[in-house]
C-alpha atoms as a PDB file:
ATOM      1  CA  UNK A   1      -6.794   8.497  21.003  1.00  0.00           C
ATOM      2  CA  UNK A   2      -7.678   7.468  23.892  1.00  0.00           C
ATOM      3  CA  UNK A   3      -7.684   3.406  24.877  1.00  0.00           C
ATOM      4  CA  UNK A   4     -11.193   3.207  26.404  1.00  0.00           C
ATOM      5  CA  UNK A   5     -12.583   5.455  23.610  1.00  0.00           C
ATOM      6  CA  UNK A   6     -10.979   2.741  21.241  1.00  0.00           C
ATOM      7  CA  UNK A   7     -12.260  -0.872  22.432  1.00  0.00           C
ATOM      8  CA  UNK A   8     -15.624   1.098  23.059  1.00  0.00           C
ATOM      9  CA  UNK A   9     -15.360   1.725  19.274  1.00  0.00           C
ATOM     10  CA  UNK A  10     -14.009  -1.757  18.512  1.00  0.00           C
ATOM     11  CA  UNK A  11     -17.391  -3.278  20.939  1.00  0.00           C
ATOM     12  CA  UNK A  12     -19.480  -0.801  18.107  1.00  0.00           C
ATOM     13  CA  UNK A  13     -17.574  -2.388  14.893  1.00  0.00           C
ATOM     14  CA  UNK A  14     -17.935  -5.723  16.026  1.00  0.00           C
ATOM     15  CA  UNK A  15     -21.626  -4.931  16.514  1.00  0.00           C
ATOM     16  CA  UNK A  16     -22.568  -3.486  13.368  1.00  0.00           C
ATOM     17  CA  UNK A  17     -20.483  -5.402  11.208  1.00  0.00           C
ATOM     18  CA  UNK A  18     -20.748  -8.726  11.973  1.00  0.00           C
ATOM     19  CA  UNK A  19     -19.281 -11.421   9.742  1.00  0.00           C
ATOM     20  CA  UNK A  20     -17.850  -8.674   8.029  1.00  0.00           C
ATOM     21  CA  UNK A  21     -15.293  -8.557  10.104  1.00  0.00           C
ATOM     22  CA  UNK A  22     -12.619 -10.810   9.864  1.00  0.00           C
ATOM     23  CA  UNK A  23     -10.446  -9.420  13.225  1.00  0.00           C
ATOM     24  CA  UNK A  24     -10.017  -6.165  14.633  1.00  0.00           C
ATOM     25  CA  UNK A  25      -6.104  -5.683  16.433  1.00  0.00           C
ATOM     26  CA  UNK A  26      -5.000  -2.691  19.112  1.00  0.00           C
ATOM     27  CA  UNK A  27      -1.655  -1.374  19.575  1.00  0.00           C
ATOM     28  CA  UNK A  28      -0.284   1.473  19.924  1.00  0.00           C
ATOM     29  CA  UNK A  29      -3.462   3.153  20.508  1.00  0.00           C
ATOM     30  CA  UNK A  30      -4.311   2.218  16.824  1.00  0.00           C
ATOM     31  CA  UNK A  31      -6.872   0.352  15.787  1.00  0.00           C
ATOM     32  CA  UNK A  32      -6.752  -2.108  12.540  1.00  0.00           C
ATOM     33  CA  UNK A  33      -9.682  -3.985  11.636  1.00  0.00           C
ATOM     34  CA  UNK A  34      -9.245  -6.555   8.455  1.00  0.00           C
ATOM     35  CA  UNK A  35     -12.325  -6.918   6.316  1.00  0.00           C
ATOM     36  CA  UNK A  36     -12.955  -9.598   3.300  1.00  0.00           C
ATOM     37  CA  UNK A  37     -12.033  -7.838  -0.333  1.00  0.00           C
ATOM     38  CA  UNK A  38     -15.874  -8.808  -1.136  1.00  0.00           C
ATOM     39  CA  UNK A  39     -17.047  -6.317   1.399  1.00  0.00           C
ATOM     40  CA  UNK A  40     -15.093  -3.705   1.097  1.00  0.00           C
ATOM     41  CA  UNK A  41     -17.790  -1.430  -0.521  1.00  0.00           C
ATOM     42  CA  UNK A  42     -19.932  -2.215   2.100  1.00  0.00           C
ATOM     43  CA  UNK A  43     -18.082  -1.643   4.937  1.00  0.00           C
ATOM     44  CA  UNK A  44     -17.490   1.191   3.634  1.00  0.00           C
ATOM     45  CA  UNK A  45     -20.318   2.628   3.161  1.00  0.00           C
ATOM     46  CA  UNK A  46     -21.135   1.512   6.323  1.00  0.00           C
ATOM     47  CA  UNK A  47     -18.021   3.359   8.495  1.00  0.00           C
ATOM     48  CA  UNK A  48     -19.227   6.549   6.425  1.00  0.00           C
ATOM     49  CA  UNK A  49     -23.238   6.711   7.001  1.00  0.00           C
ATOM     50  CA  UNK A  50     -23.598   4.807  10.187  1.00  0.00           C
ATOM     51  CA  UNK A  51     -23.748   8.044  12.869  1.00  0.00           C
ATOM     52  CA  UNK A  52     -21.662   5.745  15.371  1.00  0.00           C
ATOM     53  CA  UNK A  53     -18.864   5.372  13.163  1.00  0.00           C
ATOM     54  CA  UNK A  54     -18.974   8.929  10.547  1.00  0.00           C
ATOM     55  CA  UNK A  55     -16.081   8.001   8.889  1.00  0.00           C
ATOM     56  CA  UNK A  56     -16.198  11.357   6.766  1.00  0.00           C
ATOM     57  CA  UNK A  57     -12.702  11.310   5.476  1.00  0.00           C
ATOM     58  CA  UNK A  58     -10.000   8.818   4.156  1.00  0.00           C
ATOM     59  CA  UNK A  59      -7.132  10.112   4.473  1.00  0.00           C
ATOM     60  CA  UNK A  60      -4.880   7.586   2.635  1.00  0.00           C
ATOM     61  CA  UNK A  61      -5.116   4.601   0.875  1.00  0.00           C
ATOM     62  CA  UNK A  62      -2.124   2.425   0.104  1.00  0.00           C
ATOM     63  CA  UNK A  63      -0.944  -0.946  -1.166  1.00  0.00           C
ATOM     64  CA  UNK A  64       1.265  -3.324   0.819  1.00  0.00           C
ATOM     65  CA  UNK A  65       3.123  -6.430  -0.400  1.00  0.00           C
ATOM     66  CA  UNK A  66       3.877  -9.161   2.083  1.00  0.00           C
ATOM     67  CA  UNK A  67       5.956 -11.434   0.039  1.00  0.00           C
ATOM     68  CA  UNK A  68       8.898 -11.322   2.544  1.00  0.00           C
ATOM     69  CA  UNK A  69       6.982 -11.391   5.100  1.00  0.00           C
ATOM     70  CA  UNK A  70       7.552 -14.548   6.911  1.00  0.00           C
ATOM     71  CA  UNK A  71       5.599 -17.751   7.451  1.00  0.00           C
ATOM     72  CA  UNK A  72       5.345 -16.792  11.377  1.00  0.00           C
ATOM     73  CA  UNK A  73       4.190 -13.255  11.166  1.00  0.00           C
ATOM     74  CA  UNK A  74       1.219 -14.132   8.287  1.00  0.00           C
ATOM     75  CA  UNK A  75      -0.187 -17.060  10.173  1.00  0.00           C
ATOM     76  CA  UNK A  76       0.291 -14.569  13.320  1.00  0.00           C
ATOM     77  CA  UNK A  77      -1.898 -11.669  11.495  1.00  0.00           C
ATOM     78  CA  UNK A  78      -4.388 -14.217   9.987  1.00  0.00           C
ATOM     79  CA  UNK A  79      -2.695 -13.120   6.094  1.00  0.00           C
ATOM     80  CA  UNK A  80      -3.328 -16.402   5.048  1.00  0.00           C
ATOM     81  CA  UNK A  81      -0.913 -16.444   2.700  1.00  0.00           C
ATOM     82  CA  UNK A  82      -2.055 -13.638   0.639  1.00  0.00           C
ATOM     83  CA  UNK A  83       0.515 -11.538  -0.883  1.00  0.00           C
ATOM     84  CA  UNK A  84      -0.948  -8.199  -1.265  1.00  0.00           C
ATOM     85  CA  UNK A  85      -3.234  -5.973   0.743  1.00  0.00           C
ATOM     86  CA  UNK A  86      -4.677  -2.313   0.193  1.00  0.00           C
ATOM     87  CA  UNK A  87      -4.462  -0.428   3.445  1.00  0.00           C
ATOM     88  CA  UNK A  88      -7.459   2.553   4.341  1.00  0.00           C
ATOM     89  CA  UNK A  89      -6.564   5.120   6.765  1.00  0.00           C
ATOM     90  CA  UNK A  90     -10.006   7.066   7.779  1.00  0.00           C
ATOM     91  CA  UNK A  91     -10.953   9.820  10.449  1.00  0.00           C
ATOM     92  CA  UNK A  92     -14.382  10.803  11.522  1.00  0.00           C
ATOM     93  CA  UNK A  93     -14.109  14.746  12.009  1.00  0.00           C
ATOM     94  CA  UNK A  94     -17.522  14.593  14.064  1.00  0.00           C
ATOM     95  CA  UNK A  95     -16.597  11.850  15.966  1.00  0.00           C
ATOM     96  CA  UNK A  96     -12.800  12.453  16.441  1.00  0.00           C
ATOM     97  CA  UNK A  97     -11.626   9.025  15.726  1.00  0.00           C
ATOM     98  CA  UNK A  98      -9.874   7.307  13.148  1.00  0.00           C
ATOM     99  CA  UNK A  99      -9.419   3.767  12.024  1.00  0.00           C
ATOM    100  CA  UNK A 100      -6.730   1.816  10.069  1.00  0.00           C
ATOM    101  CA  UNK A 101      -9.005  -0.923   7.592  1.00  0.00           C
ATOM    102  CA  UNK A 102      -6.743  -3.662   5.709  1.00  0.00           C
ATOM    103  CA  UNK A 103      -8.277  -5.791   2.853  1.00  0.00           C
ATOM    104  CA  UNK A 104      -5.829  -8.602   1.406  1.00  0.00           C
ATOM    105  CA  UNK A 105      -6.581  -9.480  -1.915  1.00  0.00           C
ATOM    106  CA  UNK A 106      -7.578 -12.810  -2.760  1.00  0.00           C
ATOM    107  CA  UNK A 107      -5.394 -13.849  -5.681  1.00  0.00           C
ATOM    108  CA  UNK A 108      -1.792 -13.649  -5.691  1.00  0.00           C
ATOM    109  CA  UNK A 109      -0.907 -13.484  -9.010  1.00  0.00           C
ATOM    110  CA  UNK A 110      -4.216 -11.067 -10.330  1.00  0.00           C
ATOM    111  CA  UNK A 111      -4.700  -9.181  -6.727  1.00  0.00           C
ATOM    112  CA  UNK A 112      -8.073  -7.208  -7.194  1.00  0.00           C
ATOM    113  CA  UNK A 113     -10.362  -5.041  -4.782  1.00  0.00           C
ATOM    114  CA  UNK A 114     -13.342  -3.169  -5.626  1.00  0.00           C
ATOM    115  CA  UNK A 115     -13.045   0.553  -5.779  1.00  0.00           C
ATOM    116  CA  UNK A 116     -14.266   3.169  -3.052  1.00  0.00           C
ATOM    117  CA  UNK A 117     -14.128   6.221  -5.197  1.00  0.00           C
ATOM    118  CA  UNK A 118     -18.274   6.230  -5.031  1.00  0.00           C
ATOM    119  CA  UNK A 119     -17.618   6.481  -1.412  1.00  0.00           C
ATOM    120  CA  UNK A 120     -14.584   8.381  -0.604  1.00  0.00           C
ATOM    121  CA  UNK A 121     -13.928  10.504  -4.113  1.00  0.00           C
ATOM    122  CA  UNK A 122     -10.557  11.192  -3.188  1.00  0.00           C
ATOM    123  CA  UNK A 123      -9.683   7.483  -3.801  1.00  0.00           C
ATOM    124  CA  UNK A 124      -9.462   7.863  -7.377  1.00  0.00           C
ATOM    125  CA  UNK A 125      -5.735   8.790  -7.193  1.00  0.00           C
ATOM    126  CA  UNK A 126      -4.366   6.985  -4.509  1.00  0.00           C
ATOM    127  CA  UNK A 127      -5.908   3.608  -6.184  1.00  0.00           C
ATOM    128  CA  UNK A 128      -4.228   4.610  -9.131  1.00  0.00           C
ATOM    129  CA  UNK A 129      -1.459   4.913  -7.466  1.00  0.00           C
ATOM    130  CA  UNK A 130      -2.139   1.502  -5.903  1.00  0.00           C
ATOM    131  CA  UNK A 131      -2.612   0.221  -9.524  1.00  0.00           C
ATOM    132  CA  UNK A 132       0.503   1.704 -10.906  1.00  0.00           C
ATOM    133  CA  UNK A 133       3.228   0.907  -8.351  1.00  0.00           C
ATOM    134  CA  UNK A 134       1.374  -2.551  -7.132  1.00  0.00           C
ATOM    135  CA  UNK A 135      -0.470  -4.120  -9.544  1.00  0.00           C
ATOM    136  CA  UNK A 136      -3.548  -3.904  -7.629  1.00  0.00           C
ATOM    137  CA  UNK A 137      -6.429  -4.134  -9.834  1.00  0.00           C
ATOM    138  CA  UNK A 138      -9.381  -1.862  -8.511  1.00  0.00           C
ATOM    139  CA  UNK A 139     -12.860  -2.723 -10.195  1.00  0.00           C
ATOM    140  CA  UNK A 140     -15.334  -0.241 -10.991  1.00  0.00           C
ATOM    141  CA  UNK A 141     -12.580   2.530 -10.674  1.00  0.00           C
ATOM    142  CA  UNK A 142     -13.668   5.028 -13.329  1.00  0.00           C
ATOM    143  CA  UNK A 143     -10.405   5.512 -15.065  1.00  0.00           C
ATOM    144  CA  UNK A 144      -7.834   2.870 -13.916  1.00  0.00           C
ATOM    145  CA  UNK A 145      -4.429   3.917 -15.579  1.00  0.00           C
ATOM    146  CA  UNK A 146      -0.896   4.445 -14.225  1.00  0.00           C
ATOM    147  CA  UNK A 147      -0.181   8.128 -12.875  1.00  0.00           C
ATOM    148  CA  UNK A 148       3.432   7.917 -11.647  1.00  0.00           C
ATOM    149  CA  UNK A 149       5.362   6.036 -14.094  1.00  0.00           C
ATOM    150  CA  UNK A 150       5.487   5.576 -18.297  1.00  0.00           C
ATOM    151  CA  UNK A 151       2.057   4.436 -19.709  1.00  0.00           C
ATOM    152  CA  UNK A 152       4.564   1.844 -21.833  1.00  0.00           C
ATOM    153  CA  UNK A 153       6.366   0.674 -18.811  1.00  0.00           C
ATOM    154  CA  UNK A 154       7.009  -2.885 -17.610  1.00  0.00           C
ATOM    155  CA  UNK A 155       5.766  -4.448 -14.218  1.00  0.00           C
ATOM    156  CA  UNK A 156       4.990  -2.620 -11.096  1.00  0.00           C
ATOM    157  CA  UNK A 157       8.442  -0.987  -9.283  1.00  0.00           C
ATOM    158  CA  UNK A 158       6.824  -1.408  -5.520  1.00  0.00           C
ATOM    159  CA  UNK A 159       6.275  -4.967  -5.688  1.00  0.00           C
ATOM    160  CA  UNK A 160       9.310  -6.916  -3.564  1.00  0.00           C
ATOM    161  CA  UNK A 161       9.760  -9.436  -6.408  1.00  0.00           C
ATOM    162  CA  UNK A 162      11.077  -6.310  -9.243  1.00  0.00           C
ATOM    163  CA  UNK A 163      14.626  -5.418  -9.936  1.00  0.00           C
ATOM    164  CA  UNK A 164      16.027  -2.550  -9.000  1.00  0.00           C
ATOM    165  CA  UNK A 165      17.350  -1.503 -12.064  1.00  0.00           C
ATOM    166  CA  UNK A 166      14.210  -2.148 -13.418  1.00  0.00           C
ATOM    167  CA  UNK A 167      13.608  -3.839 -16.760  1.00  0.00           C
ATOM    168  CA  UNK A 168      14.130  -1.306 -19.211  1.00  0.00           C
ATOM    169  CA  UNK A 169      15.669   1.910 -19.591  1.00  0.00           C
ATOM    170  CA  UNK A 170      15.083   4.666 -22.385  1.00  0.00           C
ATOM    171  CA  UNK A 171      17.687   6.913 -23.757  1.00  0.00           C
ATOM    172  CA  UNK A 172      17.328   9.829 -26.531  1.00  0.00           C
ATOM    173  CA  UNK A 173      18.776   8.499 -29.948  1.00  0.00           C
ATOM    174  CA  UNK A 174      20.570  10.586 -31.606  1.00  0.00           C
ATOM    175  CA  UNK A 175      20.475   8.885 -35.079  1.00  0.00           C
ATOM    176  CA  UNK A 176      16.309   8.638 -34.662  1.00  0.00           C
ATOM    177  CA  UNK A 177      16.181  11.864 -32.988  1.00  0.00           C
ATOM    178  CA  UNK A 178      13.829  10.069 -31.184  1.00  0.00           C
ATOM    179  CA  UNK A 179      13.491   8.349 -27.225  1.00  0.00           C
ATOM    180  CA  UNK A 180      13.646   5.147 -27.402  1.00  0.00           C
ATOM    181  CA  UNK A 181      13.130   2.043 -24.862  1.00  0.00           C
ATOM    182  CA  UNK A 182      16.140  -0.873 -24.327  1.00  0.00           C
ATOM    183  CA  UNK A 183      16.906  -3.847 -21.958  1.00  0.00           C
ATOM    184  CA  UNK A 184      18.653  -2.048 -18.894  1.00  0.00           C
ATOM    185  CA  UNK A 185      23.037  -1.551 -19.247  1.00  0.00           C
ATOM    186  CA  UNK A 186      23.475  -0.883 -16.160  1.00  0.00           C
ATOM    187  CA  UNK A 187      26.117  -3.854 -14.610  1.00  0.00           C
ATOM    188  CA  UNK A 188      25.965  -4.263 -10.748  1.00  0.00           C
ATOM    189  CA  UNK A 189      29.636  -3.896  -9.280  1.00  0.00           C
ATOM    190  CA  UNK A 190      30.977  -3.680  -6.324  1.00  0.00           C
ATOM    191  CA  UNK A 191      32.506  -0.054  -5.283  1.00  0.00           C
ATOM    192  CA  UNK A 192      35.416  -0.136  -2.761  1.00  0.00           C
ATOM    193  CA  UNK A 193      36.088   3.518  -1.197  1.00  0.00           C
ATOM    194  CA  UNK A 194      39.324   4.705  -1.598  1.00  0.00           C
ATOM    195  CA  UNK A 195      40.754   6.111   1.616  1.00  0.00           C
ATOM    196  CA  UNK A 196      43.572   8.383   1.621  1.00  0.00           C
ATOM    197  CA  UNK A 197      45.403   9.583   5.216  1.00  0.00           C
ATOM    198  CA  UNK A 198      47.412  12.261   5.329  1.00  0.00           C
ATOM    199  CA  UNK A 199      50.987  12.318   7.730  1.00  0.00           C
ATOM    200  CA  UNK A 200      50.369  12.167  11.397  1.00  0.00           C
ATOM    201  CA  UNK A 201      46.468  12.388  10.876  1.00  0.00           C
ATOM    202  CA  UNK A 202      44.691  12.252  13.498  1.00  0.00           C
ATOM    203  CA  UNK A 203      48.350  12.750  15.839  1.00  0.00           C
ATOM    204  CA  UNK A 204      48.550   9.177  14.505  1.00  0.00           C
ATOM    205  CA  UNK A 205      51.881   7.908  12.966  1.00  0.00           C
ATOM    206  CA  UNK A 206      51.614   6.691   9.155  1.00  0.00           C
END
């Protein structure tokens, strides 16, 4: 998109959402505003029915977690040290534009955000998604439940603070003829290649 089309439609955000509007950023020919969790239904709602904006589509919603992000870089972006933030991707069709939208969560240890699925249906699985792999909690979601991993499993696997192994693993058992659920075997070790050379490889004496 073009630059000029861009900070015209950053002059029109700033415009018609006010205090809503916690800082808009421009790189890359890519616009990003951040808006307060509180008004994300609103803002919403406004991007989609005001005709300047006609923010028809979303195209993607996602959670990020900035635990490792760095002191630097959050006071940089204005994160103040919140840990988790849902990013919106949308595109006006009409309009041919699109705009990135980040919310941070307020809480770090019970991160929630309202839900846009009243807006943008297509929400309802990516916030699940959201919910699943993050932890994000997403109020007035109509049927907030995990929809990638185990409805018994542990934690959330795309926060930075969970193991890789995980916490549990499940296994059929033979004796129960039955799956069952245990603490994780797996032992971390360290794996040293073993490299074999042939005679004169490579025209190389051995």
């Amino acid at each position: 998109m073009h630059t000029t089309h861009l900070e015209s439609l950053t002059k029109s955000l700033r415009g018609v959402l006010g205090e809503k509007l916690i800082g808009t950023h421009l790189r890359y020919d890519e616009l990003t505003i951040n808006v307060h969790a509180d008004d994300i239904f609103t803002v919403s709602k406004m991007l989609r029915d005001n005709p300047m904006f006609s923010f028809d589509t979303l195209i993607d919603l996602c959670g990020i977690d900035y635990l490792m992000y760095g002191d630097e870089l959050s006071e940089k972006n204005n994160f103040r040290n919140r840990r988790f933030a849902v990013i919106y991707h949308l595109l006006s069709i009409d309009r041919n534009h699109r705009l990135r939208v980040r919310v941070l969560a307020e809480n770090n240890d019970f991160p929630v955000v309202d839900s846009i699925t009243d807006i943008w249906p297509v929400a309802n699985w990516f916030e699940r998604e959201a919910f699943d792999l993050y932890g994000i909690v997403f109020t007035y979601h109509p049927d907030l439940r995990r929809i990638l991993t185990d409805y018994g499993f542990i934690g959330n696997p795309f926060r930075k603070d969970f193991p890789i192994t995980g916490h549990v693993e499940m296994r059929y058992d033979a004796e129960q003829k039955r799956v069952i659920y245990q603490p994780v075997t797996i032992e971390p070790r360290e794996i040293t290649p073993l490299v074999i050379r042939e005679a004169n490889y490579g025209d190389c004496e051995s």
